[in-house]
PDB file of N, CA and C in Angstrom:
ATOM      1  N   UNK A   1      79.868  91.947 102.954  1.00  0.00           N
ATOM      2  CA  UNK A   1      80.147  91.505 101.612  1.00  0.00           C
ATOM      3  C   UNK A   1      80.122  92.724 100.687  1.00  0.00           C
ATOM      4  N   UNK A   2      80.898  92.570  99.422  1.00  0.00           N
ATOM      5  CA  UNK A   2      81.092  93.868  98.860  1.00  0.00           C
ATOM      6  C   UNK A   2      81.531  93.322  97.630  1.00  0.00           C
ATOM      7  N   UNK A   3      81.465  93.873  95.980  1.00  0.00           N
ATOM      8  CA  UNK A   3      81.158  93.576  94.875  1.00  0.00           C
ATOM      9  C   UNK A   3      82.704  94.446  94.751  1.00  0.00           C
ATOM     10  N   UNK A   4      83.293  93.620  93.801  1.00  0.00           N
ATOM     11  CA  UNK A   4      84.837  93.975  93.607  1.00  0.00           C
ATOM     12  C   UNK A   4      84.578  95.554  93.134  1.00  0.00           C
ATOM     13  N   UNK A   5      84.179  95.606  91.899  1.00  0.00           N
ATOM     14  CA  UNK A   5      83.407  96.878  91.432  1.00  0.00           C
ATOM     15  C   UNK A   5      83.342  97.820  92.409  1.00  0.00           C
ATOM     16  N   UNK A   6      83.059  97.913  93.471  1.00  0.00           N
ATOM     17  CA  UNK A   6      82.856  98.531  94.550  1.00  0.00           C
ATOM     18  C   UNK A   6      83.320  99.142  95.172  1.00  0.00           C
ATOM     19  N   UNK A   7      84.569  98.189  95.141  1.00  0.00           N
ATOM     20  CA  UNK A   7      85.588  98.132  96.017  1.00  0.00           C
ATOM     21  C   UNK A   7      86.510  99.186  95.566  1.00  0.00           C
ATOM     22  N   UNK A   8      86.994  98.659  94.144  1.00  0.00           N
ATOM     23  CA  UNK A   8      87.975  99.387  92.910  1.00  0.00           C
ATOM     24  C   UNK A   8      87.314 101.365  93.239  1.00  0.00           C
ATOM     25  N   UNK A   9      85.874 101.353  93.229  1.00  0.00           N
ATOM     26  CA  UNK A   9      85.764 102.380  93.086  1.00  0.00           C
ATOM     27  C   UNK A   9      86.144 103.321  94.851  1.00  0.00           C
ATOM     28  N   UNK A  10      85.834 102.650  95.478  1.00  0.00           N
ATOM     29  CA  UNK A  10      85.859 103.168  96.817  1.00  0.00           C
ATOM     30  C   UNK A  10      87.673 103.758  97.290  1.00  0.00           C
ATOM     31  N   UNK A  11      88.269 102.816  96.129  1.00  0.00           N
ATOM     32  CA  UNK A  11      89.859 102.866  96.616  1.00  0.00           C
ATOM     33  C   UNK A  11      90.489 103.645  95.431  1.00  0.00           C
ATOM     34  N   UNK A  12      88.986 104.101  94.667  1.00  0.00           N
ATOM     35  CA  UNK A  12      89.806 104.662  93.612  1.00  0.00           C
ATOM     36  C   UNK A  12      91.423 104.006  92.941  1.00  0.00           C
ATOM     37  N   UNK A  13      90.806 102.397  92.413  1.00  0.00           N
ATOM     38  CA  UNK A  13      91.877 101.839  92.243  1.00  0.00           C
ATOM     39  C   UNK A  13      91.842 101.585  90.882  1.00  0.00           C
ATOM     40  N   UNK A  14      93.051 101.064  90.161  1.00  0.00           N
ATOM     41  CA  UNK A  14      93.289 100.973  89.109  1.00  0.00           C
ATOM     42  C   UNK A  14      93.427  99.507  88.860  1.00  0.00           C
ATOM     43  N   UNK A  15      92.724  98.368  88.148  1.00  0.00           N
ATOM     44  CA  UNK A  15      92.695  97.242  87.571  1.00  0.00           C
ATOM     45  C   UNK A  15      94.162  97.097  86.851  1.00  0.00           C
ATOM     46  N   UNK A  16      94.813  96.621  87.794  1.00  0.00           N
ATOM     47  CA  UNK A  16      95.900  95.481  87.031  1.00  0.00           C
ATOM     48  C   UNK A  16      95.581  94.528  85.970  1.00  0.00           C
ATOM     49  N   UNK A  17      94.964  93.142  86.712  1.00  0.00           N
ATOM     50  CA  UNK A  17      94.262  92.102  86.078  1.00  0.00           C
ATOM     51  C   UNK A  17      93.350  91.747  87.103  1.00  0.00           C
ATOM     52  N   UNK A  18      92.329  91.476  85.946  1.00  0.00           N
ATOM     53  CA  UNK A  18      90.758  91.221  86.431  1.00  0.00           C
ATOM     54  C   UNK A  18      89.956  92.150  85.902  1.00  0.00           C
ATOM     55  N   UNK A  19      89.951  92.496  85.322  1.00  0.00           N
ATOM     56  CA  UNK A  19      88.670  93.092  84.845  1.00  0.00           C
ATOM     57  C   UNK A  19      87.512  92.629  84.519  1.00  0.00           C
ATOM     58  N   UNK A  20      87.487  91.613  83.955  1.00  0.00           N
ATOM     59  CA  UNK A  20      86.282  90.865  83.738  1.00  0.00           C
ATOM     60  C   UNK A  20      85.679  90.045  85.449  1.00  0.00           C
ATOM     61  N   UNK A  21      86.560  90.324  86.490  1.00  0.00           N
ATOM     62  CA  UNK A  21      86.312  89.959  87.373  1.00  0.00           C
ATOM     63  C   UNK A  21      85.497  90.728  88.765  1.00  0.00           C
ATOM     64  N   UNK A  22      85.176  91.648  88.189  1.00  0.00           N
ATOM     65  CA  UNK A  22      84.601  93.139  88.912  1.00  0.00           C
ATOM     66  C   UNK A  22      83.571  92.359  89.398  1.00  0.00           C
ATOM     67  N   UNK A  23      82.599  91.381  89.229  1.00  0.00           N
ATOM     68  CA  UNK A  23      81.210  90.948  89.620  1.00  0.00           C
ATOM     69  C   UNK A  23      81.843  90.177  90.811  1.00  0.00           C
ATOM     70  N   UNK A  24      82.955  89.765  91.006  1.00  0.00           N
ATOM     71  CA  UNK A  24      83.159  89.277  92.337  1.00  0.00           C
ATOM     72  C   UNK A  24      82.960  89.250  93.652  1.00  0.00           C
ATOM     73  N   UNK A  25      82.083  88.479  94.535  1.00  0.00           N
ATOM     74  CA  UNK A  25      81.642  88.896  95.796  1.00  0.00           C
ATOM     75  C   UNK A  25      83.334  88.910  96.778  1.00  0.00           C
ATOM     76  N   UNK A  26      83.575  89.843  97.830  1.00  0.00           N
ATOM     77  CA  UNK A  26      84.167  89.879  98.434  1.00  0.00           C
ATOM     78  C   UNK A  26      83.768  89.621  99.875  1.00  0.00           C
ATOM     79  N   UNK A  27      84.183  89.028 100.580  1.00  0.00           N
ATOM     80  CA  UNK A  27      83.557  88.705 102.207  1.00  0.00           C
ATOM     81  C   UNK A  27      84.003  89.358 103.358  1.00  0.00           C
ATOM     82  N   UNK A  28      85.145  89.708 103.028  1.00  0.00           N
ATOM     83  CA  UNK A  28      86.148  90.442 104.187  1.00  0.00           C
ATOM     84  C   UNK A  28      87.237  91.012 103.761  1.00  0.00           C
ATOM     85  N   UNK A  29      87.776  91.692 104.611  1.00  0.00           N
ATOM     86  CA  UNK A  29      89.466  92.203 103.994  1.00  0.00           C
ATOM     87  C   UNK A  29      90.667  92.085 105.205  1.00  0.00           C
ATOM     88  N   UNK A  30      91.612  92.332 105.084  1.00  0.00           N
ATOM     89  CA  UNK A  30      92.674  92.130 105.562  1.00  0.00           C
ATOM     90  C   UNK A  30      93.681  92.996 105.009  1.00  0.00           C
ATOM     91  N   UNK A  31      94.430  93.700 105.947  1.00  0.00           N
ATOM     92  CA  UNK A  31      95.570  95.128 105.507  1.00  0.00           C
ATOM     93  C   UNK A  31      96.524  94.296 106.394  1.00  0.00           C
ATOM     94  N   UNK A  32      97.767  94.330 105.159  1.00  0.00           N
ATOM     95  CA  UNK A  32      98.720  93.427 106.074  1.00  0.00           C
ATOM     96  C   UNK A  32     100.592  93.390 105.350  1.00  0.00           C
ATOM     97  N   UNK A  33     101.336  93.936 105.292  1.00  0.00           N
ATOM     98  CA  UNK A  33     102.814  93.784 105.087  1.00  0.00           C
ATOM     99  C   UNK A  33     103.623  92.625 105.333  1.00  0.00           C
ATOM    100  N   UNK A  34     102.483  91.921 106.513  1.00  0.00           N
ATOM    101  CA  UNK A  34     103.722  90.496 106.805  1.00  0.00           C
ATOM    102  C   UNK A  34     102.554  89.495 106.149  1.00  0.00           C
ATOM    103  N   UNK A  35     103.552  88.553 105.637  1.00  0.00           N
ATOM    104  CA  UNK A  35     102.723  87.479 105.117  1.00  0.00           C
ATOM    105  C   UNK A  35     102.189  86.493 105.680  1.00  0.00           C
ATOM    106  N   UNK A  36     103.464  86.638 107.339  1.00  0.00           N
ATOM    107  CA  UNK A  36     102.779  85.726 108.046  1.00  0.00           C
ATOM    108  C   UNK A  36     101.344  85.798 108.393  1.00  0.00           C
ATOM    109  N   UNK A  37     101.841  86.793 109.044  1.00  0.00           N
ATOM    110  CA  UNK A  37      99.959  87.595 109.478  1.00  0.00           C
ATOM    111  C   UNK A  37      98.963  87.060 108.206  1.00  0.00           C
ATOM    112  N   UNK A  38      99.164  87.471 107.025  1.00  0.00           N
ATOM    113  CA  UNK A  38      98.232  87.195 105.784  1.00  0.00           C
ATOM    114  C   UNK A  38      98.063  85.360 106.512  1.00  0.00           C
ATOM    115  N   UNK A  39      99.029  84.823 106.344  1.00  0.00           N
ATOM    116  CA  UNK A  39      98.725  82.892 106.863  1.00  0.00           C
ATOM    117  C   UNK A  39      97.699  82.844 107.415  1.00  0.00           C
ATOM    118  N   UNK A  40      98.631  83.525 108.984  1.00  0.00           N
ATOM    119  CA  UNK A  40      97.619  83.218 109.983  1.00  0.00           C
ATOM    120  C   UNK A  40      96.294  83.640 110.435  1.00  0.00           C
ATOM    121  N   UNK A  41      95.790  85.204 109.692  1.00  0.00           N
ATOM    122  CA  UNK A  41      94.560  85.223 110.344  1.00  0.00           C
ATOM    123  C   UNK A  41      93.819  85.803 109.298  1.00  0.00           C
ATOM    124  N   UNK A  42      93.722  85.480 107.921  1.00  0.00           N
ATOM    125  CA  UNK A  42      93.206  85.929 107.113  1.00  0.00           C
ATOM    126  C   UNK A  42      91.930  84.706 106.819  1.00  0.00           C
ATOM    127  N   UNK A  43      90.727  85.191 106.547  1.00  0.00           N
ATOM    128  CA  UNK A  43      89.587  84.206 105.930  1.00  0.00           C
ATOM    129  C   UNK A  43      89.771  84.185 104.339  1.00  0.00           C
ATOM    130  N   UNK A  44      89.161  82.764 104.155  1.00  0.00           N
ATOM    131  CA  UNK A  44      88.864  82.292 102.738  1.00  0.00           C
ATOM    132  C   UNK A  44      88.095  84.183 102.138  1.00  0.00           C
ATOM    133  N   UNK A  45      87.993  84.173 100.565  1.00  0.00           N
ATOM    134  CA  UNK A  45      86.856  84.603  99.986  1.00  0.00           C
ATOM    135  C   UNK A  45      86.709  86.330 100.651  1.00  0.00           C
ATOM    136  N   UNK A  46      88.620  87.116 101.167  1.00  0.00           N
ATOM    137  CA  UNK A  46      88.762  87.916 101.252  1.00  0.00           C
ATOM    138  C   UNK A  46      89.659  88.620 100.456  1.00  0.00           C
ATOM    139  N   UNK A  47      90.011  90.380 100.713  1.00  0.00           N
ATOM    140  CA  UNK A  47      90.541  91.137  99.548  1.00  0.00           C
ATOM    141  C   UNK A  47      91.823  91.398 100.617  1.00  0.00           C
ATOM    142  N   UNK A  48      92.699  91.678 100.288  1.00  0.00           N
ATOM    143  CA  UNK A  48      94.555  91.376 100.456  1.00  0.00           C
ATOM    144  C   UNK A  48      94.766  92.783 100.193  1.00  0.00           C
ATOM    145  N   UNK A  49      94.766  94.092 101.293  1.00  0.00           N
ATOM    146  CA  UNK A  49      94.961  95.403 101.094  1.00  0.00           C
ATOM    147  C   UNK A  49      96.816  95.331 101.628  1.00  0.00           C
ATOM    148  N   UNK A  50      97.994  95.370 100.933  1.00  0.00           N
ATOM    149  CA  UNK A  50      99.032  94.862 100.993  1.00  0.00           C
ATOM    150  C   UNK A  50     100.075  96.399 100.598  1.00  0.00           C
ATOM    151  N   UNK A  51     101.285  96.546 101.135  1.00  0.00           N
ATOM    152  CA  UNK A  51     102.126  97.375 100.266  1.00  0.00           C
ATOM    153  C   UNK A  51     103.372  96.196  99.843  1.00  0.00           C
ATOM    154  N   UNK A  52     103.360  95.316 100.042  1.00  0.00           N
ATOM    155  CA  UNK A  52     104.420  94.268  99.042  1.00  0.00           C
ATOM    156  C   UNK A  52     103.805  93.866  97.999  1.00  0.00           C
ATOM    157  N   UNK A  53     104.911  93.514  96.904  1.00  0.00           N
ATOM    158  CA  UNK A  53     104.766  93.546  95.175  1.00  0.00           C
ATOM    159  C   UNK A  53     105.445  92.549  94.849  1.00  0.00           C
ATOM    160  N   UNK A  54     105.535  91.854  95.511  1.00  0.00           N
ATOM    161  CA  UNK A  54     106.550  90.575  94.789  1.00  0.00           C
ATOM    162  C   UNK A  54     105.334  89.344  94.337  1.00  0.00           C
ATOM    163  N   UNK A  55     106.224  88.340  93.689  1.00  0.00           N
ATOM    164  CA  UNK A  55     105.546  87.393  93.614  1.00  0.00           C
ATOM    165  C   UNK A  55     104.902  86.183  94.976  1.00  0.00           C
ATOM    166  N   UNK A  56     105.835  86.574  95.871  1.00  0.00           N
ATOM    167  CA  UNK A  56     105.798  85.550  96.918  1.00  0.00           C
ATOM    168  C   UNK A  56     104.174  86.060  97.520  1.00  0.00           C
ATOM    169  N   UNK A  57     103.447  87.206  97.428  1.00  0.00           N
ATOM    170  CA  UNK A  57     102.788  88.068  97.977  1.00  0.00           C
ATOM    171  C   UNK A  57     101.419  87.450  97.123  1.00  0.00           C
ATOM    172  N   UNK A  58     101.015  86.438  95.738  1.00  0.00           N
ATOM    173  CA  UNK A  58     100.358  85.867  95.124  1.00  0.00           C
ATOM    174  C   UNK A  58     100.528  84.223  95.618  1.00  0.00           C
ATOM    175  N   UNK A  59     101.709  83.568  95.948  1.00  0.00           N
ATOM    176  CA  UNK A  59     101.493  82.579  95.799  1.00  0.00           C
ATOM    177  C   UNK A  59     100.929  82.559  97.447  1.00  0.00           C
ATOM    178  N   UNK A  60     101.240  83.188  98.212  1.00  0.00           N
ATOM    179  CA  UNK A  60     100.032  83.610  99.720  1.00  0.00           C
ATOM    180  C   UNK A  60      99.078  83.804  99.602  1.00  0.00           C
ATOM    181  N   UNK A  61      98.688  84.871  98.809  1.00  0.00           N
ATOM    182  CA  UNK A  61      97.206  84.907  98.756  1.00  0.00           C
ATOM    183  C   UNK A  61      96.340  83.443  97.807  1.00  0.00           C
ATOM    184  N   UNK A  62      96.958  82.716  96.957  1.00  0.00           N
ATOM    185  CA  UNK A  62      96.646  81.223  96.696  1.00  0.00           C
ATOM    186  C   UNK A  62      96.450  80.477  97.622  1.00  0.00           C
ATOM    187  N   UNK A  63      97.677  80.127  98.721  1.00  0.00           N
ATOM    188  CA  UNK A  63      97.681  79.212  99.392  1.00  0.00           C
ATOM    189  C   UNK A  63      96.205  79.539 100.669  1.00  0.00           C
ATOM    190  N   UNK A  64      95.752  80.602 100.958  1.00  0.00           N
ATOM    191  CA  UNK A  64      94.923  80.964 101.882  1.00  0.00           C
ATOM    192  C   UNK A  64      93.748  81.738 101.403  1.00  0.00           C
ATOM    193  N   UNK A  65      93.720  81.072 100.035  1.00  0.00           N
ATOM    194  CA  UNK A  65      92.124  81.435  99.094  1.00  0.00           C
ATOM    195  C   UNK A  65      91.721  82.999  99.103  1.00  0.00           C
ATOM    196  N   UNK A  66      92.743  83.901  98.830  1.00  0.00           N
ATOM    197  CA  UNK A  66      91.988  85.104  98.614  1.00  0.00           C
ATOM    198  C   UNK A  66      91.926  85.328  97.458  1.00  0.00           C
ATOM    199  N   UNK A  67      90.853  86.356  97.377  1.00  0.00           N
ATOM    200  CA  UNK A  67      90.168  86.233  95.920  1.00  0.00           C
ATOM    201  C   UNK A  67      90.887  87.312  95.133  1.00  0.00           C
ATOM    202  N   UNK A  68      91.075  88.444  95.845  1.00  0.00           N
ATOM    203  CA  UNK A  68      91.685  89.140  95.178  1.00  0.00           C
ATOM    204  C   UNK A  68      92.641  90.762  95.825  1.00  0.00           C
ATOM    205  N   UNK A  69      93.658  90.943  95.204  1.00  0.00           N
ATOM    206  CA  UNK A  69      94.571  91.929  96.097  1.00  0.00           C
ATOM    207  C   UNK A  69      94.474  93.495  95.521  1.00  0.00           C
ATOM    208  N   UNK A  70      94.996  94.117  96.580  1.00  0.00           N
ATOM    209  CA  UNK A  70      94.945  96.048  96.382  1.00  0.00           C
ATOM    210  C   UNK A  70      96.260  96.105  96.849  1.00  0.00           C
ATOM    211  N   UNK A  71      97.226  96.483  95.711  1.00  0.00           N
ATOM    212  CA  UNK A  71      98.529  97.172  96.695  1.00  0.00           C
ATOM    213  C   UNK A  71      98.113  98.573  96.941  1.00  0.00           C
ATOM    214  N   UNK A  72      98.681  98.973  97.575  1.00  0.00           N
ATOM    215  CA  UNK A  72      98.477 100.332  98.510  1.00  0.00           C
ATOM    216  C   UNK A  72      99.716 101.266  98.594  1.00  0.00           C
ATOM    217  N   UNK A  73      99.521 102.521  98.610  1.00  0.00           N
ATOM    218  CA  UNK A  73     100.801 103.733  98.842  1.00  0.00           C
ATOM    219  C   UNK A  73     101.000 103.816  97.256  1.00  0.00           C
ATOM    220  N   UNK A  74     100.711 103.782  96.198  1.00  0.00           N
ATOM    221  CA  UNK A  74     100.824 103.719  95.254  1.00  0.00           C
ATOM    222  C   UNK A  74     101.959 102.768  94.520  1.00  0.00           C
ATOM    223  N   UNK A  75     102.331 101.927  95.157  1.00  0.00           N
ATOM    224  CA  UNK A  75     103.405 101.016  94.507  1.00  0.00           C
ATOM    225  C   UNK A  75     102.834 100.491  93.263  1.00  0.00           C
ATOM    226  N   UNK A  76     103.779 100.374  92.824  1.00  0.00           N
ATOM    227  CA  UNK A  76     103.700  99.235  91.346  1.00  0.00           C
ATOM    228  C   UNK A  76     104.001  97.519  91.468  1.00  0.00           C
ATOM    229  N   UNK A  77     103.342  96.415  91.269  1.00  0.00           N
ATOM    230  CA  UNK A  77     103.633  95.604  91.208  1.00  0.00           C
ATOM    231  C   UNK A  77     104.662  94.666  90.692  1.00  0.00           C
ATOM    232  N   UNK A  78     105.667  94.164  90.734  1.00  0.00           N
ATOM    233  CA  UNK A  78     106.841  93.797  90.053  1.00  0.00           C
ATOM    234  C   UNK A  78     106.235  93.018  88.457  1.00  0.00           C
ATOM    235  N   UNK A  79     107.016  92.779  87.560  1.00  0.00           N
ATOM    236  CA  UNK A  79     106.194  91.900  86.349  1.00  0.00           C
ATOM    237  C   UNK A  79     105.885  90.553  86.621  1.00  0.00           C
ATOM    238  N   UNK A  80     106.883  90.008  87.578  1.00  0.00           N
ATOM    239  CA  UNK A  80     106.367  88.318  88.330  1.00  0.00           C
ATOM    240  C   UNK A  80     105.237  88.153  88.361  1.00  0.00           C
ATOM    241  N   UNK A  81     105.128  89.404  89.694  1.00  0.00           N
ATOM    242  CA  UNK A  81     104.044  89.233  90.239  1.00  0.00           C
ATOM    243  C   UNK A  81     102.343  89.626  89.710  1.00  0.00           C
ATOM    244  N   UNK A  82     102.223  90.415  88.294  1.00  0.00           N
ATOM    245  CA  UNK A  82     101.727  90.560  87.944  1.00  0.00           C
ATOM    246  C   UNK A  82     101.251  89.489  86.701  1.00  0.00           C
ATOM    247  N   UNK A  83     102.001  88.425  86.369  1.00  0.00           N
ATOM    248  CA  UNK A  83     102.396  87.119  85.858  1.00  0.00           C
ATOM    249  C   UNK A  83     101.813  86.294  86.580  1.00  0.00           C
ATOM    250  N   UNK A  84     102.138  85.930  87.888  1.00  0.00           N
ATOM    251  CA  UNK A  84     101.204  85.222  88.099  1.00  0.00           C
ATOM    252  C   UNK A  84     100.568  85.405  88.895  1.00  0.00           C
ATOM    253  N   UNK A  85      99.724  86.856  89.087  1.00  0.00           N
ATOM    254  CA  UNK A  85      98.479  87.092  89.405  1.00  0.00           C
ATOM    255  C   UNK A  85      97.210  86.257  87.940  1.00  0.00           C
ATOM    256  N   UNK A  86      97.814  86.676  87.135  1.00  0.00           N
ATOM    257  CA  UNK A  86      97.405  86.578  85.368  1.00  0.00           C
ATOM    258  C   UNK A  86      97.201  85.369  85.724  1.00  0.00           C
ATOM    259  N   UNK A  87      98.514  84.141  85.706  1.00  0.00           N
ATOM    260  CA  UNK A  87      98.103  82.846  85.786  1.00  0.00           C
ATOM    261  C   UNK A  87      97.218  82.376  86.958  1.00  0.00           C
ATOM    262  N   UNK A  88      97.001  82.479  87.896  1.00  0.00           N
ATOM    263  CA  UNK A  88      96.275  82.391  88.806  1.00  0.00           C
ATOM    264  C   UNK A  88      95.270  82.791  88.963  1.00  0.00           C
ATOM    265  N   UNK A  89      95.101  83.685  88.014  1.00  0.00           N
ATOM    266  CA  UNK A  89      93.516  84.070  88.216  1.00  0.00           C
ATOM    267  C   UNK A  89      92.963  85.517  89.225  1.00  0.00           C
ATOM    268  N   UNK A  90      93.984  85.636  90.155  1.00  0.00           N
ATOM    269  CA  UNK A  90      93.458  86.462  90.932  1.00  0.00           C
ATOM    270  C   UNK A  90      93.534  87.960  90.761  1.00  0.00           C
ATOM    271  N   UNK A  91      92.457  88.763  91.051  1.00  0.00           N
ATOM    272  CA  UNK A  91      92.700  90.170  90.758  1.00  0.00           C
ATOM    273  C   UNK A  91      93.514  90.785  91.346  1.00  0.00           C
ATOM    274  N   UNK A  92      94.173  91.891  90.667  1.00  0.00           N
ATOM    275  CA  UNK A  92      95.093  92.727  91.098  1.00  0.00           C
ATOM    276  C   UNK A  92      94.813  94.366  90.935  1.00  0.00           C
ATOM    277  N   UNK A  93      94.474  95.052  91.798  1.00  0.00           N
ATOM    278  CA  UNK A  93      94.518  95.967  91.673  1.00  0.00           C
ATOM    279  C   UNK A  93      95.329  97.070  92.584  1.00  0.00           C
ATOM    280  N   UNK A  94      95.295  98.082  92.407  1.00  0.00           N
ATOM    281  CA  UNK A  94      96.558  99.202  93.305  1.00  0.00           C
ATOM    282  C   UNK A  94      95.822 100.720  93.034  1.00  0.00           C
ATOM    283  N   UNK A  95      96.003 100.979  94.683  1.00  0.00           N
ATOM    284  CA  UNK A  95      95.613 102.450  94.803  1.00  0.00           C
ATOM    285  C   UNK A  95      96.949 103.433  95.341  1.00  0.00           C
ATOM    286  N   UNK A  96      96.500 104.576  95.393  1.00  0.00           N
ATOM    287  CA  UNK A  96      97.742 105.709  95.640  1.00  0.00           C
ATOM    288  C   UNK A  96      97.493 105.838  97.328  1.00  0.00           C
ATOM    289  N   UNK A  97      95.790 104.909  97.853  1.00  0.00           N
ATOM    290  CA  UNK A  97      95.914 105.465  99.241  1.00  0.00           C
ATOM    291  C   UNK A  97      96.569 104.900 100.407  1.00  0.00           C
ATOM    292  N   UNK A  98      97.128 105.687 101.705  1.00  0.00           N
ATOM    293  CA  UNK A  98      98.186 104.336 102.410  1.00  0.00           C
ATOM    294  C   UNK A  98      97.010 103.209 102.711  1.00  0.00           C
ATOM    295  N   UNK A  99      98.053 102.149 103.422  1.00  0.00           N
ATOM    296  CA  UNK A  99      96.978 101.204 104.013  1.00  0.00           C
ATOM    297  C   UNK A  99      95.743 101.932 104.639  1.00  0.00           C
ATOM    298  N   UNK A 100      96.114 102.403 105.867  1.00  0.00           N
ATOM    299  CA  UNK A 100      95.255 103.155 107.021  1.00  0.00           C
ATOM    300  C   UNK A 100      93.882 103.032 106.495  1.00  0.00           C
ATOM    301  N   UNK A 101      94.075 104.452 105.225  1.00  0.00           N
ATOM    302  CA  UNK A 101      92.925 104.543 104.677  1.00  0.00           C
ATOM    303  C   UNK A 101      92.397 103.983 104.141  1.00  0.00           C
ATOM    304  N   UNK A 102      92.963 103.319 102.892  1.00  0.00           N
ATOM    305  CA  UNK A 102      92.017 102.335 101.980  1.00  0.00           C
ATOM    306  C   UNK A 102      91.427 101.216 103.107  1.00  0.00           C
ATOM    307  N   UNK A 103      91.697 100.878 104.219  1.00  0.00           N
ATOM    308  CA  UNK A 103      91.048 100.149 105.067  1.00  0.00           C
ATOM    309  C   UNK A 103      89.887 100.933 105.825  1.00  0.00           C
ATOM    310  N   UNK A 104      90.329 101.912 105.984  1.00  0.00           N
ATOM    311  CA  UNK A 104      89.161 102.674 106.844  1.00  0.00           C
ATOM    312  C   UNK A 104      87.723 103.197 105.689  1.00  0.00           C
ATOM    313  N   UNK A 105      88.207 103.456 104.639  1.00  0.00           N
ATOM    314  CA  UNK A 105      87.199 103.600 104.008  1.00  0.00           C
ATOM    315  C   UNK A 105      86.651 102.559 103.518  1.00  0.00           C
ATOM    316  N   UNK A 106      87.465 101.444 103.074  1.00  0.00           N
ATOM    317  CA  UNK A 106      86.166  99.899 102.921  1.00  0.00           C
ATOM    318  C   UNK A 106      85.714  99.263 104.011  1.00  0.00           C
ATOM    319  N   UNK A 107      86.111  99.751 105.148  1.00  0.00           N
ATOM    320  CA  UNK A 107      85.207  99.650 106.591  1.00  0.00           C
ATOM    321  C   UNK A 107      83.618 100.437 106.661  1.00  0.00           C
ATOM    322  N   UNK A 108      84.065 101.639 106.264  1.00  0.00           N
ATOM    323  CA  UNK A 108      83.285 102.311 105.961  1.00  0.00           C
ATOM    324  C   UNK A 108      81.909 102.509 105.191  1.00  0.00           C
ATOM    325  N   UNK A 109      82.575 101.880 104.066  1.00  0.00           N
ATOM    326  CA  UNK A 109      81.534 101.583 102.839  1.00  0.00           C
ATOM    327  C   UNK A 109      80.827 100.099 103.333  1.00  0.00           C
ATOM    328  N   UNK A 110      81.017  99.493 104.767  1.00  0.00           N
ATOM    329  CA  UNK A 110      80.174  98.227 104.873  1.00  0.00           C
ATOM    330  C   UNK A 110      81.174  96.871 104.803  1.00  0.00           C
ATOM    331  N   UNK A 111      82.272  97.189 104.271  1.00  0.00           N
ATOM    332  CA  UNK A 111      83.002  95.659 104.380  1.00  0.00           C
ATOM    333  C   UNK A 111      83.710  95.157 105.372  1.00  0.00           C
ATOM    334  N   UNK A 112      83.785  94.470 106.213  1.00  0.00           N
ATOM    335  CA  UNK A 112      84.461  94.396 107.502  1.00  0.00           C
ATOM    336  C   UNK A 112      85.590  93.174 107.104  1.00  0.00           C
ATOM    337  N   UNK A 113      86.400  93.010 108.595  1.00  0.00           N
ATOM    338  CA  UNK A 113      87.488  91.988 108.303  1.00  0.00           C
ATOM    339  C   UNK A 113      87.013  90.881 109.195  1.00  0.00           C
ATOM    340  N   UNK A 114      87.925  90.057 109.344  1.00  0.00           N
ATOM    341  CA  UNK A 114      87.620  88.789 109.917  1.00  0.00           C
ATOM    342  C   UNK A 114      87.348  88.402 111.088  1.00  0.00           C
ATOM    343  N   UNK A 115      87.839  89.073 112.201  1.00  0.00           N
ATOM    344  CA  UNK A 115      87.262  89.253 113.267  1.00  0.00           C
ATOM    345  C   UNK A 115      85.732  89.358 113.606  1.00  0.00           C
ATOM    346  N   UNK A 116      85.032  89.976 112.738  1.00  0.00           N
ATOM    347  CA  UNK A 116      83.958  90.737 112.866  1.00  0.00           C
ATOM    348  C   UNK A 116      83.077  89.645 111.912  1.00  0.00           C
ATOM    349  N   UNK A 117      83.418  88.917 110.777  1.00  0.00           N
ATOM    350  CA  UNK A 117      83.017  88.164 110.186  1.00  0.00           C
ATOM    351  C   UNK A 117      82.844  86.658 110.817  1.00  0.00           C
ATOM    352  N   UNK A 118      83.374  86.582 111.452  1.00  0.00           N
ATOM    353  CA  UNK A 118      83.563  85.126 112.770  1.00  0.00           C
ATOM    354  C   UNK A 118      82.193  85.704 113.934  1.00  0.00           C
ATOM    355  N   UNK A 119      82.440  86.689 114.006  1.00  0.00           N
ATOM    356  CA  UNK A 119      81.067  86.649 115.173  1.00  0.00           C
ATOM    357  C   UNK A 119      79.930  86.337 114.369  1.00  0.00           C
ATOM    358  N   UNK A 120      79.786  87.144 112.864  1.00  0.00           N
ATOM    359  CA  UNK A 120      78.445  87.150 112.239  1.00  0.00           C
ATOM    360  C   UNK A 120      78.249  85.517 111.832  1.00  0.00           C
ATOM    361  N   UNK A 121      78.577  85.187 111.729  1.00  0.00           N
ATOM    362  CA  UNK A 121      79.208  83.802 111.300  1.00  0.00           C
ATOM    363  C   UNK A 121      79.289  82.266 112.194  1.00  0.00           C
TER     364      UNK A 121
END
């Protein structure tokens, strides 16, 4: 588990929307380009380390309860999708590092993914 706050800083990321949402517990993460993958093997009450920017990339992380997303490689989020991150509630933030890393270092710092959260569990 890992405090959004935490997270932002570890990925040296930049707050889209959410800011007031930094106290957020995070449970797991998931690095992922296909959305299917996001469907199928992502847990509730995890963070969405992603390089897609569209909107379709929010209403996924809704439908499969994640709390909140990191685009990655430094992309920019489209305005949709930053729309209804806003309406939805969910945080958005984006770092300059590729996937690889921003995963290996919030591995690092203690946060694991779902696999690993199912055994503890």
């Amino acid at each position: 588990m890992m405090i959004l706050k935490r997270i932002r800083e570890v990925l040296r990321a930049e707050v889209i929307h959410g800011k007031d949402r930094m106290n957020m517990r995070i449970l797991t993460a998931c690095g992922s380009d296909l959305l299917s993958d996001v469907l199928a093997f992502t847990k509730e009450n995890s963070l969405l380390l992603t390089g897609l920017t569209n909107s379709q990339l929010i209403h996924t992380a809704e439908m499969v309860d994640i709390k909140a997303v990191c685009i990655v490689r430094g992309k920019k989020p489209g305005k949709e999708c930053v729309e209804m991150a806003k309406n939805k509630d969910i945080p958005l933030l984006r770092t300059d590092l590729p996937m690889f890393e921003a995963c290996g270092r919030l591995y690092q710092a203690g946060l694991r993914g779902a696999s690993e959260a199912r055994k503890a569990g």
